[in-house]
C-alpha atoms as a PDB file:
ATOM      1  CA  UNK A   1       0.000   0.000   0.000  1.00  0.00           C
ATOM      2  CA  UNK A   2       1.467   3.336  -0.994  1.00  0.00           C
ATOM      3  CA  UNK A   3       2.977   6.173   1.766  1.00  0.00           C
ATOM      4  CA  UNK A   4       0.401   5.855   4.852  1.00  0.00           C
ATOM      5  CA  UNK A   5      -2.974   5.377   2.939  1.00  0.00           C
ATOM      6  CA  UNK A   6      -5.383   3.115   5.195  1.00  0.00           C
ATOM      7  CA  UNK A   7      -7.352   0.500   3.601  1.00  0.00           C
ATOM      8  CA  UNK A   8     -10.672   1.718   2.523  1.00  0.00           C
ATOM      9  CA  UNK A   9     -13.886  -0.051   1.977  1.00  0.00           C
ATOM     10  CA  UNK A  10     -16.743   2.240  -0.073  1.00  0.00           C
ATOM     11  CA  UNK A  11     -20.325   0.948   0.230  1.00  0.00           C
ATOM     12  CA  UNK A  12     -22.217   2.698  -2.285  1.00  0.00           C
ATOM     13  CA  UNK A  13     -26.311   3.263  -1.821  1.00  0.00           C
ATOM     14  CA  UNK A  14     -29.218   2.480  -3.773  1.00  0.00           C
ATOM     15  CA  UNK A  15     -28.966   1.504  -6.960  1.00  0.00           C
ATOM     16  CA  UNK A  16     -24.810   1.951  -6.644  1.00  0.00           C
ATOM     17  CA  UNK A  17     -22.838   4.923  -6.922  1.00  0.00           C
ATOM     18  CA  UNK A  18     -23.327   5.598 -10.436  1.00  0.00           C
ATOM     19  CA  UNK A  19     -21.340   7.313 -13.444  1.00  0.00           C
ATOM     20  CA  UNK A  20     -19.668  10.212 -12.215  1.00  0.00           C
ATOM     21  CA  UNK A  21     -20.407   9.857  -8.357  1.00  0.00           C
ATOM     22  CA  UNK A  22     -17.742  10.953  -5.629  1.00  0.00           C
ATOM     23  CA  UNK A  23     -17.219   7.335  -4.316  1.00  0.00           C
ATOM     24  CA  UNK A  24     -15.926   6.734  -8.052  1.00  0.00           C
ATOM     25  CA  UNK A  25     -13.930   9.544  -8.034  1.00  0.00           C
ATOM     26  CA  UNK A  26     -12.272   8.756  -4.574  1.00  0.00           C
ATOM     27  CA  UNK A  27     -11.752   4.936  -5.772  1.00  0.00           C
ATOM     28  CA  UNK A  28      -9.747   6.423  -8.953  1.00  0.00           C
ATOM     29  CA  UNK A  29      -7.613   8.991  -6.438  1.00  0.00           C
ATOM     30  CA  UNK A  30      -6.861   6.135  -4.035  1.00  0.00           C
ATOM     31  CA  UNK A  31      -5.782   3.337  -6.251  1.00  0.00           C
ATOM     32  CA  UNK A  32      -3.652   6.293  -8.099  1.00  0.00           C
ATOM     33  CA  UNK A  33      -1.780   7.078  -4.718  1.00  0.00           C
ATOM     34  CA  UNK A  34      -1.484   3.062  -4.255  1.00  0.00           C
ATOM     35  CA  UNK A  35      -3.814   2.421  -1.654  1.00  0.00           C
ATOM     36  CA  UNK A  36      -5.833  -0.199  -1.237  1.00  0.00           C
ATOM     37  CA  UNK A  37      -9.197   0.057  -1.823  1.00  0.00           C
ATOM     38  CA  UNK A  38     -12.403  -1.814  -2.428  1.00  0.00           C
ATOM     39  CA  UNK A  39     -15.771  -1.202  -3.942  1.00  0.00           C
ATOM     40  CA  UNK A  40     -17.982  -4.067  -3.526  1.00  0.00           C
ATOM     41  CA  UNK A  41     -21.344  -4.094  -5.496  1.00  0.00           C
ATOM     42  CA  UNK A  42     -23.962  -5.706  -3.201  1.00  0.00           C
ATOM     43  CA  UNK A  43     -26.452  -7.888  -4.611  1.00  0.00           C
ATOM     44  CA  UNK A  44     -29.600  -6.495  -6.415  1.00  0.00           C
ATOM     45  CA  UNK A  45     -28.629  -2.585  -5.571  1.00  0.00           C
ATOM     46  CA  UNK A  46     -31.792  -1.636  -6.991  1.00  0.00           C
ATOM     47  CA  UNK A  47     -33.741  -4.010  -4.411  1.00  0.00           C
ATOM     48  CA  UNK A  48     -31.724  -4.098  -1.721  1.00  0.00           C
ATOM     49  CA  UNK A  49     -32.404  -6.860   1.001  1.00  0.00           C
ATOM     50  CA  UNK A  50     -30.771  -6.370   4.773  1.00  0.00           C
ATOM     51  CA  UNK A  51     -30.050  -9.287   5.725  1.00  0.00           C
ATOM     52  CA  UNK A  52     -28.501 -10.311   2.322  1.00  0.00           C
ATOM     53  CA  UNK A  53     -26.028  -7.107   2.640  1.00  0.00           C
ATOM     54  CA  UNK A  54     -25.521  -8.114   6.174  1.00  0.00           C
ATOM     55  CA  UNK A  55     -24.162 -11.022   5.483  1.00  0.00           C
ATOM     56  CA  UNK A  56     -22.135  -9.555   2.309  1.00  0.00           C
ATOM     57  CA  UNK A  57     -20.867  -6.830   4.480  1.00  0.00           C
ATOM     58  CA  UNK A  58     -19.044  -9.495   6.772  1.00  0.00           C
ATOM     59  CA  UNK A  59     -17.448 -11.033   3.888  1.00  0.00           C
ATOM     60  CA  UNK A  60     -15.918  -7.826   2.643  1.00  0.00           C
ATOM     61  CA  UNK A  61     -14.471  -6.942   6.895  1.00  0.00           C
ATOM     62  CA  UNK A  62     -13.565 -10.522   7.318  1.00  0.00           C
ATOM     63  CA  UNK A  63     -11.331 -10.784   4.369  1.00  0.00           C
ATOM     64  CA  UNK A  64     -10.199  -7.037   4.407  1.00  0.00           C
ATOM     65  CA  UNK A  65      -6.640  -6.785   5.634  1.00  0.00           C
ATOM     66  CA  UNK A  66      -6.101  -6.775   9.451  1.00  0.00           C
ATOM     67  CA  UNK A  67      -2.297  -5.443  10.130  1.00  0.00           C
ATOM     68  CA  UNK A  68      -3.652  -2.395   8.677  1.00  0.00           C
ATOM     69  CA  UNK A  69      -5.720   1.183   9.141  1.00  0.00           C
ATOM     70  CA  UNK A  70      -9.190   0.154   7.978  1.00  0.00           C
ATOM     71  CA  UNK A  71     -11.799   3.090   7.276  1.00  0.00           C
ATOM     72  CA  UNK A  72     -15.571   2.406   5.657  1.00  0.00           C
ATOM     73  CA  UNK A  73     -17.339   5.413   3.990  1.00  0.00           C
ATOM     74  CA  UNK A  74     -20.945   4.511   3.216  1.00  0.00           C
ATOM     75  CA  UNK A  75     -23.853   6.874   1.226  1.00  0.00           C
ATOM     76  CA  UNK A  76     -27.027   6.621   1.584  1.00  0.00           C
ATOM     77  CA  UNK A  77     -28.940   2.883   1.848  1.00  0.00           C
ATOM     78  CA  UNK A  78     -24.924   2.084   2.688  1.00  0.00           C
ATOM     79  CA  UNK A  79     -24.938   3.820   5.762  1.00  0.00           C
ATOM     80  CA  UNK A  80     -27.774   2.703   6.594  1.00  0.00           C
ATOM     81  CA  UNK A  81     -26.456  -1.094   5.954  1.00  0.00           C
ATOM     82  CA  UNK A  82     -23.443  -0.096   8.786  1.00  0.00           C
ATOM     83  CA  UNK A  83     -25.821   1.169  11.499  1.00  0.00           C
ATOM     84  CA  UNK A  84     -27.409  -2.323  11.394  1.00  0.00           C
ATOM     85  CA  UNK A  85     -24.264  -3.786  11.045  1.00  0.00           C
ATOM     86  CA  UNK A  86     -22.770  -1.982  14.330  1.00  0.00           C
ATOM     87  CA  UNK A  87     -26.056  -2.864  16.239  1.00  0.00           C
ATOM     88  CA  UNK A  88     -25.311  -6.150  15.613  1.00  0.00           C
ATOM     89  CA  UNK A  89     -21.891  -6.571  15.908  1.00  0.00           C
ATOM     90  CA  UNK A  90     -20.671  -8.734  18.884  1.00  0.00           C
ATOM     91  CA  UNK A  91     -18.637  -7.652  21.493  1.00  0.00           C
ATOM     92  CA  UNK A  92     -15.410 -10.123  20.858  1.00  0.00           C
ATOM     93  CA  UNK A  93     -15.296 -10.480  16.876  1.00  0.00           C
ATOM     94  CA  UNK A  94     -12.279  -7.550  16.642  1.00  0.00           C
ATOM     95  CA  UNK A  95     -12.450  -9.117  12.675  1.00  0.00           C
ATOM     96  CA  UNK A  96     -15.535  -6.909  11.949  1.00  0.00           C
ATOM     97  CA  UNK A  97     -13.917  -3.571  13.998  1.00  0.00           C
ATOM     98  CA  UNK A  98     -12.336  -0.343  11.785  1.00  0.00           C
ATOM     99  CA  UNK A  99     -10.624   2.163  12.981  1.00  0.00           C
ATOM    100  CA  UNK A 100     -12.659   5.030  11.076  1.00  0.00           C
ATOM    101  CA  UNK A 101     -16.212   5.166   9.584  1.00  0.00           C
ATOM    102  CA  UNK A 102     -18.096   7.915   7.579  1.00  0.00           C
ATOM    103  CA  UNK A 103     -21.239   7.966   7.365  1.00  0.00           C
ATOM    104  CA  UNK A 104     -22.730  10.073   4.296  1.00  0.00           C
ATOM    105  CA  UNK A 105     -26.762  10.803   4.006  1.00  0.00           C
ATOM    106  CA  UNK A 106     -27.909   7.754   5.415  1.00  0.00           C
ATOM    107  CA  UNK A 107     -31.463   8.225   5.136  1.00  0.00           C
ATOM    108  CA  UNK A 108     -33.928   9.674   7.984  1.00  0.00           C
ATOM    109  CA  UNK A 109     -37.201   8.194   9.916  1.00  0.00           C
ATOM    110  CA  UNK A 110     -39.367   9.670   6.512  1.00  0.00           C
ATOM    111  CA  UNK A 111     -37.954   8.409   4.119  1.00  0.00           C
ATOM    112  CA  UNK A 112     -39.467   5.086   2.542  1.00  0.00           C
ATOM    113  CA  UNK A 113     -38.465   3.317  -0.960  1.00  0.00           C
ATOM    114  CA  UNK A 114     -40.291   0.485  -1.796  1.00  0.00           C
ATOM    115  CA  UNK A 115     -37.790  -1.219  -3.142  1.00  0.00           C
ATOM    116  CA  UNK A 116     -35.732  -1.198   0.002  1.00  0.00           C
ATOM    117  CA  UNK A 117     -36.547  -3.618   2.686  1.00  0.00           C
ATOM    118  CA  UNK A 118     -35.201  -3.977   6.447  1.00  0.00           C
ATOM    119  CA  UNK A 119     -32.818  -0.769   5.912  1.00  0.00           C
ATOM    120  CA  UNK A 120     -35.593   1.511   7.775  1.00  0.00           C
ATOM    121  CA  UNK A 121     -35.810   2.547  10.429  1.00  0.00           C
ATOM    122  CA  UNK A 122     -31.523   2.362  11.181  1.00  0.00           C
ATOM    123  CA  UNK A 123     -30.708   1.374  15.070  1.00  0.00           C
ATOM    124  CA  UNK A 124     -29.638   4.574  16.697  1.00  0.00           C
ATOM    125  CA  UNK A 125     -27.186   2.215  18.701  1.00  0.00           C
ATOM    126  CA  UNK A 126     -24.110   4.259  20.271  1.00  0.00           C
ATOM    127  CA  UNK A 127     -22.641   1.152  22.003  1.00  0.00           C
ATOM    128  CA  UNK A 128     -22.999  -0.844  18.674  1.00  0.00           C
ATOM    129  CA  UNK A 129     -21.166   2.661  17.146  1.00  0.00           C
ATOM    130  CA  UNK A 130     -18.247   1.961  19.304  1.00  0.00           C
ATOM    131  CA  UNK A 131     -17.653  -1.619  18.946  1.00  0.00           C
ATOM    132  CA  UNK A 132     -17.389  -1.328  15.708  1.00  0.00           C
ATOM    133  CA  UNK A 133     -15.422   1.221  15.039  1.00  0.00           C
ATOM    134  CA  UNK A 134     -12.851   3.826  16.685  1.00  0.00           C
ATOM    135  CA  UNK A 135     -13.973   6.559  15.284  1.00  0.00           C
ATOM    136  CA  UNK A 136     -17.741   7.408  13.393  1.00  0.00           C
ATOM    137  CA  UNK A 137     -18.789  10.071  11.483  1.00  0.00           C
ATOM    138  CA  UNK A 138     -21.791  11.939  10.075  1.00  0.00           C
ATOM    139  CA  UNK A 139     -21.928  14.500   6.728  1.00  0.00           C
ATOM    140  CA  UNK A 140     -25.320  15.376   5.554  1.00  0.00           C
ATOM    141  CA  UNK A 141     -26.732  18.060   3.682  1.00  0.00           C
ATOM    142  CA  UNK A 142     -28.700  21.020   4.747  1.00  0.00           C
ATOM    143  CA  UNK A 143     -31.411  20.687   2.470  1.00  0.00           C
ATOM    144  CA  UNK A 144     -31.249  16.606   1.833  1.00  0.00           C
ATOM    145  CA  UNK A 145     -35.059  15.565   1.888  1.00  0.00           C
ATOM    146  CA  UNK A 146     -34.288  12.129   2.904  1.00  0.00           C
ATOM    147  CA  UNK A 147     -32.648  13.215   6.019  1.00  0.00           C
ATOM    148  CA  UNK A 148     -33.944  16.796   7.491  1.00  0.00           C
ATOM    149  CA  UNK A 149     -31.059  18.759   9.633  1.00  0.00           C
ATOM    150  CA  UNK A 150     -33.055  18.411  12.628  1.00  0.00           C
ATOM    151  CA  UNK A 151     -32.932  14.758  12.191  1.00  0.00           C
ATOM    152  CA  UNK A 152     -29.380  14.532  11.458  1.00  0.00           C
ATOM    153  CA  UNK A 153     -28.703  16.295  14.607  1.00  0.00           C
ATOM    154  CA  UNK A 154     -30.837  13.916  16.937  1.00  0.00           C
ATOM    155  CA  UNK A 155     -28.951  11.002  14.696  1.00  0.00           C
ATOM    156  CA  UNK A 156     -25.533  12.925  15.345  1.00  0.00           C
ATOM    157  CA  UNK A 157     -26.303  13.216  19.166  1.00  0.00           C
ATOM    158  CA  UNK A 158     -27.902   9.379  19.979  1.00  0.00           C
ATOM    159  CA  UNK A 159     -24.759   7.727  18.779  1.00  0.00           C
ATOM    160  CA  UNK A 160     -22.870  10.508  20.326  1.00  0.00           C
ATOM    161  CA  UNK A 161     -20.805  10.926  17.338  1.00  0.00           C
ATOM    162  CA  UNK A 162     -19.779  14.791  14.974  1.00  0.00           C
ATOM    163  CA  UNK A 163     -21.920  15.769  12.659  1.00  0.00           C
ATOM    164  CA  UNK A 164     -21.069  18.400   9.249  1.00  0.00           C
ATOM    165  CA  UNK A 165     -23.793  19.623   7.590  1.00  0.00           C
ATOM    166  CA  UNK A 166     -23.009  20.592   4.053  1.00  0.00           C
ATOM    167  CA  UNK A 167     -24.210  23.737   2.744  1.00  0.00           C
ATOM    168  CA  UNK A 168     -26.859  23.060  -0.552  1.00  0.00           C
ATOM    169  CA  UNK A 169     -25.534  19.683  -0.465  1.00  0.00           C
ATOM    170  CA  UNK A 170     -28.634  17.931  -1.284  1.00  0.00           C
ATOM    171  CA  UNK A 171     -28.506  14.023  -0.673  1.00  0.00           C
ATOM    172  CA  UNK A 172     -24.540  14.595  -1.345  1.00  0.00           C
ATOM    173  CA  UNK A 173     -24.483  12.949  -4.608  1.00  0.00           C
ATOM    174  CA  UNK A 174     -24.296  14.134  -8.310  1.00  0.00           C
ATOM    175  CA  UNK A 175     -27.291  15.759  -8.397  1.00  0.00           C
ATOM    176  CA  UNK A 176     -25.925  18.464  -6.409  1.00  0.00           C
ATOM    177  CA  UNK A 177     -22.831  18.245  -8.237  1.00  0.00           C
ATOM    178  CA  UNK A 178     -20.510  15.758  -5.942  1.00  0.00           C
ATOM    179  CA  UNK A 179     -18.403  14.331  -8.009  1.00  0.00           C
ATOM    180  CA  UNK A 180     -14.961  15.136  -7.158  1.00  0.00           C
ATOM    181  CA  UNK A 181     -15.414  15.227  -3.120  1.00  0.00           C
ATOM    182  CA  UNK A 182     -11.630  16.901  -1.893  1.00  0.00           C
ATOM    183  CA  UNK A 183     -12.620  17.296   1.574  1.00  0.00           C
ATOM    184  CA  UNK A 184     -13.631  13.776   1.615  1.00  0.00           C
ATOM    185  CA  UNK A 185      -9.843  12.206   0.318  1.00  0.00           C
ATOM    186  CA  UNK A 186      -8.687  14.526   3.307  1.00  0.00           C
ATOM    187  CA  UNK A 187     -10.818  13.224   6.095  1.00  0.00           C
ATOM    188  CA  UNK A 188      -9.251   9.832   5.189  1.00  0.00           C
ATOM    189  CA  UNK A 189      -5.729  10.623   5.740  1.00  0.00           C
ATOM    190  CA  UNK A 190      -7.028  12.853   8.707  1.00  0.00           C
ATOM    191  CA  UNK A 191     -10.259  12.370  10.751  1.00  0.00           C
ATOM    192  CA  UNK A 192     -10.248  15.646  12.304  1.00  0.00           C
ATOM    193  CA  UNK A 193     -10.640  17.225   8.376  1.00  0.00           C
ATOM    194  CA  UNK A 194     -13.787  18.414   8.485  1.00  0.00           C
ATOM    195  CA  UNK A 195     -16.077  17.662   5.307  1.00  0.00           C
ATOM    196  CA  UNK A 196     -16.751  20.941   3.012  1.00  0.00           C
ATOM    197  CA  UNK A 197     -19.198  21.457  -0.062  1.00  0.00           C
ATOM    198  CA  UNK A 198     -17.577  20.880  -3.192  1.00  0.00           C
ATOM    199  CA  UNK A 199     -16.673  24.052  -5.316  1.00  0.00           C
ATOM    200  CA  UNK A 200     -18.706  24.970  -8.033  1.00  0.00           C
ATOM    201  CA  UNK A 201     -17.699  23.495 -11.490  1.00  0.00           C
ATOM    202  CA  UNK A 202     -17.167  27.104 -13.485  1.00  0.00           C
END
């Protein structure tokens, strides 16, 4: 793995990252600066099924190198997928535990797909937060329907973890124009980066 890049696992949201999304952009940036990274596509992303991530999920932290920095940054239906995943996480298995996890507009208590099922409501579980990983995250944006501010915040403060709220940011994807995500290749090489809006293409 190149200089001090951690490992990084991406776990995209419904229906996958798509053409042009950040998590595609921050793949591209990592492998160029020779870290490792991984971007698993989960089964059906356009009908995604809990327990069947769940279990995919595992695979991916199980077999994910352990002598090394491991950070997960999930979108959407993806964070979503690690709030269960902490909740359930026991307390001994250290082969599921990271050391850093961001967690980008996972979706709120209104929001309903149809497609989706088990991902809603997520288990607010700040133990669960802790065991399985040393460090959690939150980055929404202001005006993201599927996650209001003031539900963000109550998210934020029940797993007693920092919260940025991005200015115009939408559901932080390429509809509002996040592609290229700097702030976000920062945070990994430094946790205490705090996550920006993306400048406007000119």
């Amino acid at each position: 793995m190149g200089g001090d890049w951690p490992y990084v696992l991406l776990l995209h949201g419904l229906t996958g990252s798509g053409r042009g999304h950040w998590q595609g952009w921050l793949a591209h940036e990592l492998a160029d600066a020779g870290a490792s990274v991984e971007v698993p596509v989960f089964s059906e992303p356009d009908h995604p099924c809990l327990d069947t991530w769940l279990g995919e999920l595992k695979h991916h932290l199980e077999a994910a190198p352990a002598k090394t920095k491991r950070v997960v940054i999930a979108q959407g239906v993806g964070a979503a997928l690690w709030l269960h995943h902490a909740a359930r996480t026991p307390l001994d298995d250290h082969s599921l535990r990271v050391d850093n996890v961001l967690l980008v507009a996972p979706p709120g208590d209104s929001w309903h797909a149809p497609d989706v099922r088990g991902f809603t409501p997520v288990p607010l579980d700040a133990a669960g937060i802790r065991r399985a990983a040393g460090w959690t995250q939150l980055a929404t944006g202001e005006d993201d329907e599927c996650l209001p501010v003031d539900e963000a915040v109550k998210m934020a403060a029940e797993l007693k973890i920092d919260l940025d709220v991005i200015p115009a940011g939408g559901a932080l994807d390429t509809r509002t124009g996040y592609g290229p995500w700097p702030s976000v290749l920062e945070w990994i090489r430094n946790r205490h980066t705090r996550l920006t809006a993306v400048e406007p293409a000119s």
